[in-house]
PDB file of N, CA and C in Angstrom:
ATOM      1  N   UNK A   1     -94.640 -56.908 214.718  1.00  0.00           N
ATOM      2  CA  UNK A   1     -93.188 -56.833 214.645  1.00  0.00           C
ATOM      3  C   UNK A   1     -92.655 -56.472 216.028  1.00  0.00           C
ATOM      4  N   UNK A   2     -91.488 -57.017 216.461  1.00  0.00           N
ATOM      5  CA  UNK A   2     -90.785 -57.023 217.842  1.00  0.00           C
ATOM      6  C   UNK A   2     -90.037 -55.709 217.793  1.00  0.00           C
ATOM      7  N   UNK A   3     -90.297 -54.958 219.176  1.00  0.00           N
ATOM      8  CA  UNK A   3     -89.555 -53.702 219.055  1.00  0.00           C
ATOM      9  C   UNK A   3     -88.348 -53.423 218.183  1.00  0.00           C
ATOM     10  N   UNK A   4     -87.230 -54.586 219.072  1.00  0.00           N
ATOM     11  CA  UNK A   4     -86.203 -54.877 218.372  1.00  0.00           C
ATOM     12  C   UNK A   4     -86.137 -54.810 216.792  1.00  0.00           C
ATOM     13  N   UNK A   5     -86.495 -55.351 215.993  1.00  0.00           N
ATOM     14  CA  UNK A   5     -86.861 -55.482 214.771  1.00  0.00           C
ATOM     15  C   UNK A   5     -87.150 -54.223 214.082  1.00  0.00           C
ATOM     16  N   UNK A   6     -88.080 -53.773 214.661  1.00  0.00           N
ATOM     17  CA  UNK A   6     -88.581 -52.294 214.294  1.00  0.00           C
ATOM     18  C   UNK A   6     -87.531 -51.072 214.311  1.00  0.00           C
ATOM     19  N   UNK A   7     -87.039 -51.458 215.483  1.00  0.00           N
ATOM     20  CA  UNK A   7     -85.451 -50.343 215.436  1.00  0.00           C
ATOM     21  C   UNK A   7     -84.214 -50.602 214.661  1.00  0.00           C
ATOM     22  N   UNK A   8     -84.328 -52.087 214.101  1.00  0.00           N
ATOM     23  CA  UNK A   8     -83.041 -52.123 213.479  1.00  0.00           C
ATOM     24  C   UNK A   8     -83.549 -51.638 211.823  1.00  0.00           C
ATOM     25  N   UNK A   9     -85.079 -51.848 211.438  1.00  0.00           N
ATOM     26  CA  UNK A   9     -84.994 -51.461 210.526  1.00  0.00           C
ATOM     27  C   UNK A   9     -85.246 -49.831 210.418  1.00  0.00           C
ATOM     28  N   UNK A  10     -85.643 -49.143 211.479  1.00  0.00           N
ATOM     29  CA  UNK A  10     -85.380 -47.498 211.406  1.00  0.00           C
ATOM     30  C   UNK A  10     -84.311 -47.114 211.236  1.00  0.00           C
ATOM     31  N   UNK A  11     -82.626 -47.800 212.170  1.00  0.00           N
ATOM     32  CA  UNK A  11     -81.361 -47.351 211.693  1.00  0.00           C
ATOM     33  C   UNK A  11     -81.195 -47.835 210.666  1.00  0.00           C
ATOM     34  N   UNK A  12     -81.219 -49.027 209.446  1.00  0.00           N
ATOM     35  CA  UNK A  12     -80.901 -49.258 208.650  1.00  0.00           C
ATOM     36  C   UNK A  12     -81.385 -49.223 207.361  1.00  0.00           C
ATOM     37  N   UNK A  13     -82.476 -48.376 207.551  1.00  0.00           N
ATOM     38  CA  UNK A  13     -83.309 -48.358 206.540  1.00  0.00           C
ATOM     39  C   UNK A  13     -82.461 -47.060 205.847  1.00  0.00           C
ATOM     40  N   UNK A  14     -82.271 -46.125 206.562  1.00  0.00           N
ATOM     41  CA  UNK A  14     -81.498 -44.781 206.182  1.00  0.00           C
ATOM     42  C   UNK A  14     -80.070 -45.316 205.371  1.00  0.00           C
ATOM     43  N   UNK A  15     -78.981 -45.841 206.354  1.00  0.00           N
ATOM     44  CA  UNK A  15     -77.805 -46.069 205.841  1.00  0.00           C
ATOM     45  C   UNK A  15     -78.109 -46.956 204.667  1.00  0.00           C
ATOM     46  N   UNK A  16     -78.893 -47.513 204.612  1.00  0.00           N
ATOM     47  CA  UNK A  16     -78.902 -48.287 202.814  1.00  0.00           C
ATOM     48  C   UNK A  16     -79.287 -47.522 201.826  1.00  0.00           C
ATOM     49  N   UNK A  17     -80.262 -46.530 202.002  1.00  0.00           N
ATOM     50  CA  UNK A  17     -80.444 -45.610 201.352  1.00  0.00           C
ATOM     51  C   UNK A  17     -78.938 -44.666 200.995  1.00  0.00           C
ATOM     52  N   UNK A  18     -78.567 -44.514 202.060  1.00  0.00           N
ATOM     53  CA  UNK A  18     -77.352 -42.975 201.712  1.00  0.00           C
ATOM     54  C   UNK A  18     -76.030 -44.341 201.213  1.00  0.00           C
ATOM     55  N   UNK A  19     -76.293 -45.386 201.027  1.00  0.00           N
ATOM     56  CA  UNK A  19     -74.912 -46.351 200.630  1.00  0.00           C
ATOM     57  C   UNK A  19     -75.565 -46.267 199.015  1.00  0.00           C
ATOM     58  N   UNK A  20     -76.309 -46.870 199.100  1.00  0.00           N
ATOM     59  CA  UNK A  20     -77.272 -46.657 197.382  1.00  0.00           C
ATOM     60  C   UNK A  20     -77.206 -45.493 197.132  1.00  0.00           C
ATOM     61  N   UNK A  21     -77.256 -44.332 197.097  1.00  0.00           N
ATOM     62  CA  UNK A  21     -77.422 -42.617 196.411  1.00  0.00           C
ATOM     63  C   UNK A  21     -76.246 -42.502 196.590  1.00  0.00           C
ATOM     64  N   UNK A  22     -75.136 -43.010 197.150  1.00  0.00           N
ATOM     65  CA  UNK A  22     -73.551 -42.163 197.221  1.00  0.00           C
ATOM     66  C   UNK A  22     -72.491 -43.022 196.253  1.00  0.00           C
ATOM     67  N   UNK A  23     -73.474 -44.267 195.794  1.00  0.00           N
ATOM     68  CA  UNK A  23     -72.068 -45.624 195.252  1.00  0.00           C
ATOM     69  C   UNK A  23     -72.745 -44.793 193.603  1.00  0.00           C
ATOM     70  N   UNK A  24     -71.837 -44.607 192.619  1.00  0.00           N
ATOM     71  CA  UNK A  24     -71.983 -44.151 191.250  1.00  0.00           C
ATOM     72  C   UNK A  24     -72.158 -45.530 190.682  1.00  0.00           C
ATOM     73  N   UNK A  25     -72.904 -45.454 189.709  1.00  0.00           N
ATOM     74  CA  UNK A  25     -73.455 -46.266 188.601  1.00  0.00           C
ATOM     75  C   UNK A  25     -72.655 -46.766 187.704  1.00  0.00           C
ATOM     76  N   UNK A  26     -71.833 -45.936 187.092  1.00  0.00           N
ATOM     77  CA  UNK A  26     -70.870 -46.323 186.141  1.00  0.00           C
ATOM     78  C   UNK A  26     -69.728 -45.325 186.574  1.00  0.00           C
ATOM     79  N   UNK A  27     -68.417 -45.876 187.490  1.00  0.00           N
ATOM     80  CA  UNK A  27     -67.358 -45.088 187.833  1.00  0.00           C
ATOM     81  C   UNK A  27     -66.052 -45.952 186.756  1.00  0.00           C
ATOM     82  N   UNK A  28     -65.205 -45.145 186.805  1.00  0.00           N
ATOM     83  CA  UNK A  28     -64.117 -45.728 185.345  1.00  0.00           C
ATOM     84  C   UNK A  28     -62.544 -44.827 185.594  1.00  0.00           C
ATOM     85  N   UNK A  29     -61.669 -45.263 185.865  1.00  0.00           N
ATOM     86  CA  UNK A  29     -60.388 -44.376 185.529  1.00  0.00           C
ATOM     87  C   UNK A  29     -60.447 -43.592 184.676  1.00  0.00           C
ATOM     88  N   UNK A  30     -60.291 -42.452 184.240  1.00  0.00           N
ATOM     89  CA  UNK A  30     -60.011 -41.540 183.109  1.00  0.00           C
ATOM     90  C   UNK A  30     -58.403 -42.074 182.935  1.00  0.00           C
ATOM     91  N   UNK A  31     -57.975 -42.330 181.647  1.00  0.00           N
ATOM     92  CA  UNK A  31     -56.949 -42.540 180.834  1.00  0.00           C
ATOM     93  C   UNK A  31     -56.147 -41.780 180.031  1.00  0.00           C
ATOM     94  N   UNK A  32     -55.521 -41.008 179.946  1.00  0.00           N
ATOM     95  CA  UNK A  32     -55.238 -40.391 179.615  1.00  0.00           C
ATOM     96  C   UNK A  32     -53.520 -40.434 178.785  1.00  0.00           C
ATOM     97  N   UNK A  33     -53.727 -40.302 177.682  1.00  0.00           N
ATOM     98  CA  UNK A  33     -52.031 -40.315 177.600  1.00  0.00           C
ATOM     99  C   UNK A  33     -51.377 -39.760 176.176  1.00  0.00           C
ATOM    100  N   UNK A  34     -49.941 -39.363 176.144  1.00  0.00           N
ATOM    101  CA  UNK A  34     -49.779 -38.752 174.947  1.00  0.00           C
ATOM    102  C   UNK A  34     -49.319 -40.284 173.513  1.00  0.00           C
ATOM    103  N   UNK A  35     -48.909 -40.855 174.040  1.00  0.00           N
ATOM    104  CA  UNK A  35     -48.893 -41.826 172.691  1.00  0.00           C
ATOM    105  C   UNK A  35     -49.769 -42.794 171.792  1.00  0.00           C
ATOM    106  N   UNK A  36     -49.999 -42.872 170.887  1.00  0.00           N
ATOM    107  CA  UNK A  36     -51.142 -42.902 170.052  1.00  0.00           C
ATOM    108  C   UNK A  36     -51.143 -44.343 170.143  1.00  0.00           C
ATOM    109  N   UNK A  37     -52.135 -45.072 169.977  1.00  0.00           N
ATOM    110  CA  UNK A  37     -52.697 -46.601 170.296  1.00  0.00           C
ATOM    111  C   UNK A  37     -52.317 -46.946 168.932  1.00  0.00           C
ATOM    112  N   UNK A  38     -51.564 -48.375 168.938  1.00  0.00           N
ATOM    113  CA  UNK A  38     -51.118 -48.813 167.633  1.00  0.00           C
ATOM    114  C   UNK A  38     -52.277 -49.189 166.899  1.00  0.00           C
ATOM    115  N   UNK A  39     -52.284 -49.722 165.583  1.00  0.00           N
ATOM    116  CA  UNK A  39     -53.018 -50.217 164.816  1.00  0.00           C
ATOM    117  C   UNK A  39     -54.203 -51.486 165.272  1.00  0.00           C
ATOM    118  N   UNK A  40     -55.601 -51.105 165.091  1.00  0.00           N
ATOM    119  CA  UNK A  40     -56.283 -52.150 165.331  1.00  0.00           C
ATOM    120  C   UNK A  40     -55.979 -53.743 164.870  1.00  0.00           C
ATOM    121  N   UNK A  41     -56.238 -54.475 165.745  1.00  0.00           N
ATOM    122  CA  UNK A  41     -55.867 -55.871 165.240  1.00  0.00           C
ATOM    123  C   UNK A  41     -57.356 -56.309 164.594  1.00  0.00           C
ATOM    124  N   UNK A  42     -57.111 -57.158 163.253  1.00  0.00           N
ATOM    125  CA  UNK A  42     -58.092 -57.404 162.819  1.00  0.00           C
ATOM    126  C   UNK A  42     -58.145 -58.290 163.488  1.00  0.00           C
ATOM    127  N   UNK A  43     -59.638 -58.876 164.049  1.00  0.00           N
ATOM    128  CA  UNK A  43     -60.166 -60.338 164.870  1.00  0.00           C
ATOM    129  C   UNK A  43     -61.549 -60.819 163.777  1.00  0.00           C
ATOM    130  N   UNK A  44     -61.058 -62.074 164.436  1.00  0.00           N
ATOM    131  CA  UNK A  44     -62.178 -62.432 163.494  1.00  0.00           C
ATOM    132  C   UNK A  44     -63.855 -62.734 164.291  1.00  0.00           C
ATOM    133  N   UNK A  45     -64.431 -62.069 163.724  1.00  0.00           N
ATOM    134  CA  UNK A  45     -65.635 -62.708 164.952  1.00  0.00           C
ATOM    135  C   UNK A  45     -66.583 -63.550 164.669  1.00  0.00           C
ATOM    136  N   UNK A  46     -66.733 -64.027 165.737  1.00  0.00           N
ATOM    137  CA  UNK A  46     -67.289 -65.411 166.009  1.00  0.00           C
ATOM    138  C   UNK A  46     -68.612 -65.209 165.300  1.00  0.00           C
ATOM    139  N   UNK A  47     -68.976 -66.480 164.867  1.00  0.00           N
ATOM    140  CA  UNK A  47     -70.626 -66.643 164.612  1.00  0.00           C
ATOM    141  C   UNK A  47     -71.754 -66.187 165.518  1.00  0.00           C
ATOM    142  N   UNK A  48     -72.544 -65.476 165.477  1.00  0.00           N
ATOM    143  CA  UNK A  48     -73.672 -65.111 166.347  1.00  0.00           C
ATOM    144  C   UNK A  48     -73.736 -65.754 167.561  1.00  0.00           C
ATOM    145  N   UNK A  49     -73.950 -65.049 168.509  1.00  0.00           N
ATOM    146  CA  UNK A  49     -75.132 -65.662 169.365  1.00  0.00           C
ATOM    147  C   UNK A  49     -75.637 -65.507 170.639  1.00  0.00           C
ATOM    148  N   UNK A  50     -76.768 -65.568 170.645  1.00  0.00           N
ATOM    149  CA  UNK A  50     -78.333 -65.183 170.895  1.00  0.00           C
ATOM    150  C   UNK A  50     -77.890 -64.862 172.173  1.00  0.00           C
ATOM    151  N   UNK A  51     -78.487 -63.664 172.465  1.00  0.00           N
ATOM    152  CA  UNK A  51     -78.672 -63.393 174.021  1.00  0.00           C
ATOM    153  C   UNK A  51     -76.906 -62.704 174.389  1.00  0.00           C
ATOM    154  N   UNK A  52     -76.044 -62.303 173.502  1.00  0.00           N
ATOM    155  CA  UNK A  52     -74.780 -61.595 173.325  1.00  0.00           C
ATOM    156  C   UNK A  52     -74.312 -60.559 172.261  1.00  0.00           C
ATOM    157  N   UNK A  53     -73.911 -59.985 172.892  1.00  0.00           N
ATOM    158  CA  UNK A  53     -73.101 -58.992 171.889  1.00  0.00           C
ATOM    159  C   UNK A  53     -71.984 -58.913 171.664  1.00  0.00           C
ATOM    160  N   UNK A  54     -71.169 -59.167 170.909  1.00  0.00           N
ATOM    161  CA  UNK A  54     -69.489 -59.298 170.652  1.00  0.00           C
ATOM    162  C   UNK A  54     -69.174 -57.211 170.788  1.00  0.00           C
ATOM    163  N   UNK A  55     -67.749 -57.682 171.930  1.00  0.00           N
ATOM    164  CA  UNK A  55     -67.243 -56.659 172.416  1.00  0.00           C
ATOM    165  C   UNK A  55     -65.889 -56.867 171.483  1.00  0.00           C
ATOM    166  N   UNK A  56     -65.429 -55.758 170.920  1.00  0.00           N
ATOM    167  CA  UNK A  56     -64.309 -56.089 169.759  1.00  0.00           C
ATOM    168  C   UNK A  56     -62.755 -56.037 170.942  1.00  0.00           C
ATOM    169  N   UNK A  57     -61.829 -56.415 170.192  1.00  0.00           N
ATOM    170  CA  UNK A  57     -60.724 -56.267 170.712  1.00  0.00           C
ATOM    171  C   UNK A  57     -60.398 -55.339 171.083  1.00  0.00           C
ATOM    172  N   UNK A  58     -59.412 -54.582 171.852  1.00  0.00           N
ATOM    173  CA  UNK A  58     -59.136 -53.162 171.963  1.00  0.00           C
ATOM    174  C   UNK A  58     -57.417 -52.793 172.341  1.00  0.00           C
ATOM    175  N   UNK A  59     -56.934 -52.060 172.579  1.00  0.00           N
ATOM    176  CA  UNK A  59     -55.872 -51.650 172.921  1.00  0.00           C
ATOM    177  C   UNK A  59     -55.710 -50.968 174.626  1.00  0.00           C
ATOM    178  N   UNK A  60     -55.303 -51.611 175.004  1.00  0.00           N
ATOM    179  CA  UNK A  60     -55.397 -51.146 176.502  1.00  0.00           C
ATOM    180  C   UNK A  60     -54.195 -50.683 177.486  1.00  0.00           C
ATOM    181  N   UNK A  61     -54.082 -49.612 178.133  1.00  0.00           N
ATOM    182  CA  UNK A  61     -52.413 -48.844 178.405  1.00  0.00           C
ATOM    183  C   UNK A  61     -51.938 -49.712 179.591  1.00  0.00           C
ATOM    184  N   UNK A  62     -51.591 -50.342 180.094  1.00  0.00           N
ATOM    185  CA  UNK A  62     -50.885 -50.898 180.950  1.00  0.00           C
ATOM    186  C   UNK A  62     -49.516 -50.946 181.487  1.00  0.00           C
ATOM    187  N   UNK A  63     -48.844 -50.486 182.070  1.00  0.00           N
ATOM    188  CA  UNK A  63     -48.033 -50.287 182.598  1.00  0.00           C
ATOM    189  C   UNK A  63     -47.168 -49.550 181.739  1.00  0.00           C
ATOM    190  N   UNK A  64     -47.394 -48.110 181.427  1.00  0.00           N
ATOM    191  CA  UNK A  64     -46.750 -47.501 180.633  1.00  0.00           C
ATOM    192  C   UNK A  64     -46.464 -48.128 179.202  1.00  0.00           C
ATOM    193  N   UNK A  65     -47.611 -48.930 178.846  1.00  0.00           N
ATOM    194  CA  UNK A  65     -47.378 -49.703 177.221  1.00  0.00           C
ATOM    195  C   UNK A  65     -48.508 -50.603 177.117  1.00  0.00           C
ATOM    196  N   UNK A  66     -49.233 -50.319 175.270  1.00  0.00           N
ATOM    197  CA  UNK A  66     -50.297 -50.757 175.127  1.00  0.00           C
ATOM    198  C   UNK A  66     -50.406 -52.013 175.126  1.00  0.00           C
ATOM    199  N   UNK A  67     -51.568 -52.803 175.395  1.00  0.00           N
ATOM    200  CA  UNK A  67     -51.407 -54.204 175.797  1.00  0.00           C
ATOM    201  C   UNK A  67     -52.799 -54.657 175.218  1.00  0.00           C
ATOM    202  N   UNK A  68     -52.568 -56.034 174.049  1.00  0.00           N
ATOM    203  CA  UNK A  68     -53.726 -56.121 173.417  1.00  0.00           C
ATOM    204  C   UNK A  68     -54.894 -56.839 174.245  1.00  0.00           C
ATOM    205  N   UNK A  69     -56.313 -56.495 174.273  1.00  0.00           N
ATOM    206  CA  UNK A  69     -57.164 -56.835 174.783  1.00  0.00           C
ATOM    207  C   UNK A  69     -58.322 -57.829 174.086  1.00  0.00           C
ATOM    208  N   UNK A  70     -58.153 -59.228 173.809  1.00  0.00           N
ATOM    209  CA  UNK A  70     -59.047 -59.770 173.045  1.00  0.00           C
ATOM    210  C   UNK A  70     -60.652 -59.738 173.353  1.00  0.00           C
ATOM    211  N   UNK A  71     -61.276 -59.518 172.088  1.00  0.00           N
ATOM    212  CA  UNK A  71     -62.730 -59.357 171.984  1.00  0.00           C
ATOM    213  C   UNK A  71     -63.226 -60.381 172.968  1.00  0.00           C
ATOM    214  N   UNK A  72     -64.797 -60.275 173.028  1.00  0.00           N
ATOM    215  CA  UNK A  72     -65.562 -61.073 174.225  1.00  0.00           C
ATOM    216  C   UNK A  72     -66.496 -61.022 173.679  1.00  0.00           C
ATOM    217  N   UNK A  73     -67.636 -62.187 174.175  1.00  0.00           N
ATOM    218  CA  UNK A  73     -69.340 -61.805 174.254  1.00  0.00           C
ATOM    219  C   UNK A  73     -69.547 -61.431 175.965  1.00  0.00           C
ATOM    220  N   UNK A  74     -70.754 -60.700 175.908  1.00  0.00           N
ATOM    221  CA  UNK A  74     -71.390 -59.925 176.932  1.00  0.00           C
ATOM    222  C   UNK A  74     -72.650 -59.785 176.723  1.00  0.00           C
ATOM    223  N   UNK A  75     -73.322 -60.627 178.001  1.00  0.00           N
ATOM    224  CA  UNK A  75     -74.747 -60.107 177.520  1.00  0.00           C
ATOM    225  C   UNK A  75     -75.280 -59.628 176.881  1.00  0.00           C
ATOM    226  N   UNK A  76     -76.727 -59.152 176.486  1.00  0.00           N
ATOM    227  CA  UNK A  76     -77.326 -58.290 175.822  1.00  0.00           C
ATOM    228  C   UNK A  76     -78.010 -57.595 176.723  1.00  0.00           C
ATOM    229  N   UNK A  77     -77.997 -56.147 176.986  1.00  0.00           N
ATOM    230  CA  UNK A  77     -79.352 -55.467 177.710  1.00  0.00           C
ATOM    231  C   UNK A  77     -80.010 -54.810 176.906  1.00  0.00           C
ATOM    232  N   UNK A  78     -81.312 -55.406 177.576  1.00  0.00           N
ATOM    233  CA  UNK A  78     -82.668 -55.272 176.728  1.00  0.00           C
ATOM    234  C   UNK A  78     -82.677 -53.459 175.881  1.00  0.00           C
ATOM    235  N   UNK A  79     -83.313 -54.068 174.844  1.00  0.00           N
ATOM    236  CA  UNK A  79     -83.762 -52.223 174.694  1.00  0.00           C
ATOM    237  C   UNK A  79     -82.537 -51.214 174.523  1.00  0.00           C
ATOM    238  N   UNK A  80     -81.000 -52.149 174.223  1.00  0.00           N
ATOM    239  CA  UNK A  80     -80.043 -51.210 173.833  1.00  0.00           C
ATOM    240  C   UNK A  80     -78.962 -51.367 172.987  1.00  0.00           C
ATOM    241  N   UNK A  81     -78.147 -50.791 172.748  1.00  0.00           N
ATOM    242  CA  UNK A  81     -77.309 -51.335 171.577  1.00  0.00           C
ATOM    243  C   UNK A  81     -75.906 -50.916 172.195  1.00  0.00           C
ATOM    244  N   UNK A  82     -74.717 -51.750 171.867  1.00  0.00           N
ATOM    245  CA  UNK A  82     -73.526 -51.471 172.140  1.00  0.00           C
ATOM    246  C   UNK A  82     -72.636 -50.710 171.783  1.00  0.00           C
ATOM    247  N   UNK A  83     -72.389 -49.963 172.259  1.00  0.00           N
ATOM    248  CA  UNK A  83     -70.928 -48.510 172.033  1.00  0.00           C
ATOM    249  C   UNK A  83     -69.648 -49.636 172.753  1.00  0.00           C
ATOM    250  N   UNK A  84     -68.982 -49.732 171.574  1.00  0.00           N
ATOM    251  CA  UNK A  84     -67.347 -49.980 171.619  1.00  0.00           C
ATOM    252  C   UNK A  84     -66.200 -49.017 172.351  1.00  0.00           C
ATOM    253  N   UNK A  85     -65.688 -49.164 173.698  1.00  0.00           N
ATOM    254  CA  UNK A  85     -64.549 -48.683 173.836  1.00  0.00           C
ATOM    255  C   UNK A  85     -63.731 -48.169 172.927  1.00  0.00           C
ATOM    256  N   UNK A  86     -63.534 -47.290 172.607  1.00  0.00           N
ATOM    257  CA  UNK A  86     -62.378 -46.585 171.702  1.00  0.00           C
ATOM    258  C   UNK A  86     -61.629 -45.433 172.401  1.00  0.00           C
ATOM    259  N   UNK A  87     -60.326 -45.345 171.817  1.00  0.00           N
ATOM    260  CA  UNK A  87     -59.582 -44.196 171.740  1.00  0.00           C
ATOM    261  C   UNK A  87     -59.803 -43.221 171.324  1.00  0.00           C
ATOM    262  N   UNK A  88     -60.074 -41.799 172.140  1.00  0.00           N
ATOM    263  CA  UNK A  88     -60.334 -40.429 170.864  1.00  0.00           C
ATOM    264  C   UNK A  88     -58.889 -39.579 171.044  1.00  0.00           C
ATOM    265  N   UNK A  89     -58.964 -38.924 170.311  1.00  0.00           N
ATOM    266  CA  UNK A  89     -57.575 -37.885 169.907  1.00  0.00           C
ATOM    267  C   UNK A  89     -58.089 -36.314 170.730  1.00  0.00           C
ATOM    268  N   UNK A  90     -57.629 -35.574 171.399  1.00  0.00           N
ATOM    269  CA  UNK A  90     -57.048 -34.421 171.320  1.00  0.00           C
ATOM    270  C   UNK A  90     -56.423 -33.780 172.154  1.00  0.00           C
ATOM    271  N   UNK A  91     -56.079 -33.071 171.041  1.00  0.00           N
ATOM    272  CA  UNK A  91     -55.069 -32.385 170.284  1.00  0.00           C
ATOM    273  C   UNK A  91     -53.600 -33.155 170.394  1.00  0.00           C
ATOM    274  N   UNK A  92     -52.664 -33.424 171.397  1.00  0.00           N
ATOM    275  CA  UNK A  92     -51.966 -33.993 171.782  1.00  0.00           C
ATOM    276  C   UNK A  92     -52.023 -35.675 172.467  1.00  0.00           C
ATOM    277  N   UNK A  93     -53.373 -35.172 173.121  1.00  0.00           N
ATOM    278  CA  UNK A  93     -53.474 -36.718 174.108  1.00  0.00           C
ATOM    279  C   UNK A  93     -54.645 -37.152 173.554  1.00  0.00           C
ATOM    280  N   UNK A  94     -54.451 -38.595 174.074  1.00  0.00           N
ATOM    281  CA  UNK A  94     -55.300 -39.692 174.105  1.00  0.00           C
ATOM    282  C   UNK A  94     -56.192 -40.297 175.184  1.00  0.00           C
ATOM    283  N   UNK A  95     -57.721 -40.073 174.800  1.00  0.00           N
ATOM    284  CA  UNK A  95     -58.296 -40.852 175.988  1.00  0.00           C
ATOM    285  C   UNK A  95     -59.192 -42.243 175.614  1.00  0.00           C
ATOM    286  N   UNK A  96     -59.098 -42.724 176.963  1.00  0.00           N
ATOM    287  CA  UNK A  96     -60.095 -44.133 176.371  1.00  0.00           C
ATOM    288  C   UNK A  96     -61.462 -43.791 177.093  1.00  0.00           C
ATOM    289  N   UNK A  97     -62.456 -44.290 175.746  1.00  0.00           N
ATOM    290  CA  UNK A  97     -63.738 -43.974 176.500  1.00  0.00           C
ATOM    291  C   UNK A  97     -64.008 -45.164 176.773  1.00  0.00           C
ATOM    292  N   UNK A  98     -64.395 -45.656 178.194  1.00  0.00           N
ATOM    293  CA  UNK A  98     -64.958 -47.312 178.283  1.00  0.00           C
ATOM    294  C   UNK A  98     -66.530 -47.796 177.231  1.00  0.00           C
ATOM    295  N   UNK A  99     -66.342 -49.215 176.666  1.00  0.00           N
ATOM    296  CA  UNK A  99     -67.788 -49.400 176.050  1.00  0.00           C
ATOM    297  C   UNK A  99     -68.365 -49.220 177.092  1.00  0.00           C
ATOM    298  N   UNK A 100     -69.923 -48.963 176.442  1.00  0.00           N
ATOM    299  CA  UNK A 100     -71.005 -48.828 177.256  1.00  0.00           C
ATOM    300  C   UNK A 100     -72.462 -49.115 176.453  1.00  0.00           C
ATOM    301  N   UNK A 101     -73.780 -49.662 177.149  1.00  0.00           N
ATOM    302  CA  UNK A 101     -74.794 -49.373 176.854  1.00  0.00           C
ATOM    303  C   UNK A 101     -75.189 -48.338 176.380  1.00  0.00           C
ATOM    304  N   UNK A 102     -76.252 -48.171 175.218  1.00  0.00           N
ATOM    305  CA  UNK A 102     -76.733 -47.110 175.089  1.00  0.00           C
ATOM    306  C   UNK A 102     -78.209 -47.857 174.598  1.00  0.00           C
ATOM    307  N   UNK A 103     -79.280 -46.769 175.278  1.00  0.00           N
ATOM    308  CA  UNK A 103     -80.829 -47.001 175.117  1.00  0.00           C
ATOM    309  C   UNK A 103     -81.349 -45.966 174.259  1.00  0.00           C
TER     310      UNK A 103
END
């Protein structure tokens, strides 16, 4: 290996490292708000299929007012099962938890 070569991968071997350990895995707005998410829309879902998981519809806050979000397929990752985005309650406010994998 050419000096050159050798030194660019000593400086850069570090900064990819500290860019990888400092970028978060799963980062998300926290949501937060006092008015309660209207009524789920019933959807109808699609017939199976393979290699997807149907993500349901949801309610989503947008510009100071909920805004409906139609269901999707999304991959499947291996070895896990899907948690649905939902709204939880308390006491006063409302937060959205984003779906997510779970193993």
């Amino acid at each position: 290996m050419k000096p050159l070569a050798k030194l660019r991968l000593v400086l850069l071997a570090p900064l990819a490292l500290a860019a990888f350990v400092s970028t978060p895995t799963f980062a998300q707005t926290e949501v937060i708000i006092r008015q309660a998410p209207p009524a789920e829309r019933v959807e109808v879902i699609p017939a199976e299929r393979p290699g997807y998981a149907w993500d349901r519809g949801h309610w989503r806050w947008e510009g100071g007012a909920y805004a409906w979000v139609p269901g999707h397929w999304q991959p499947v990752m291996r070895n896990a099962r899907w948690e649905p985005g939902h709204w939880e309650s308390h006491g006063p406010n409302w937060y959205w938890r984003e779906g997510h994998w779970i193993r």
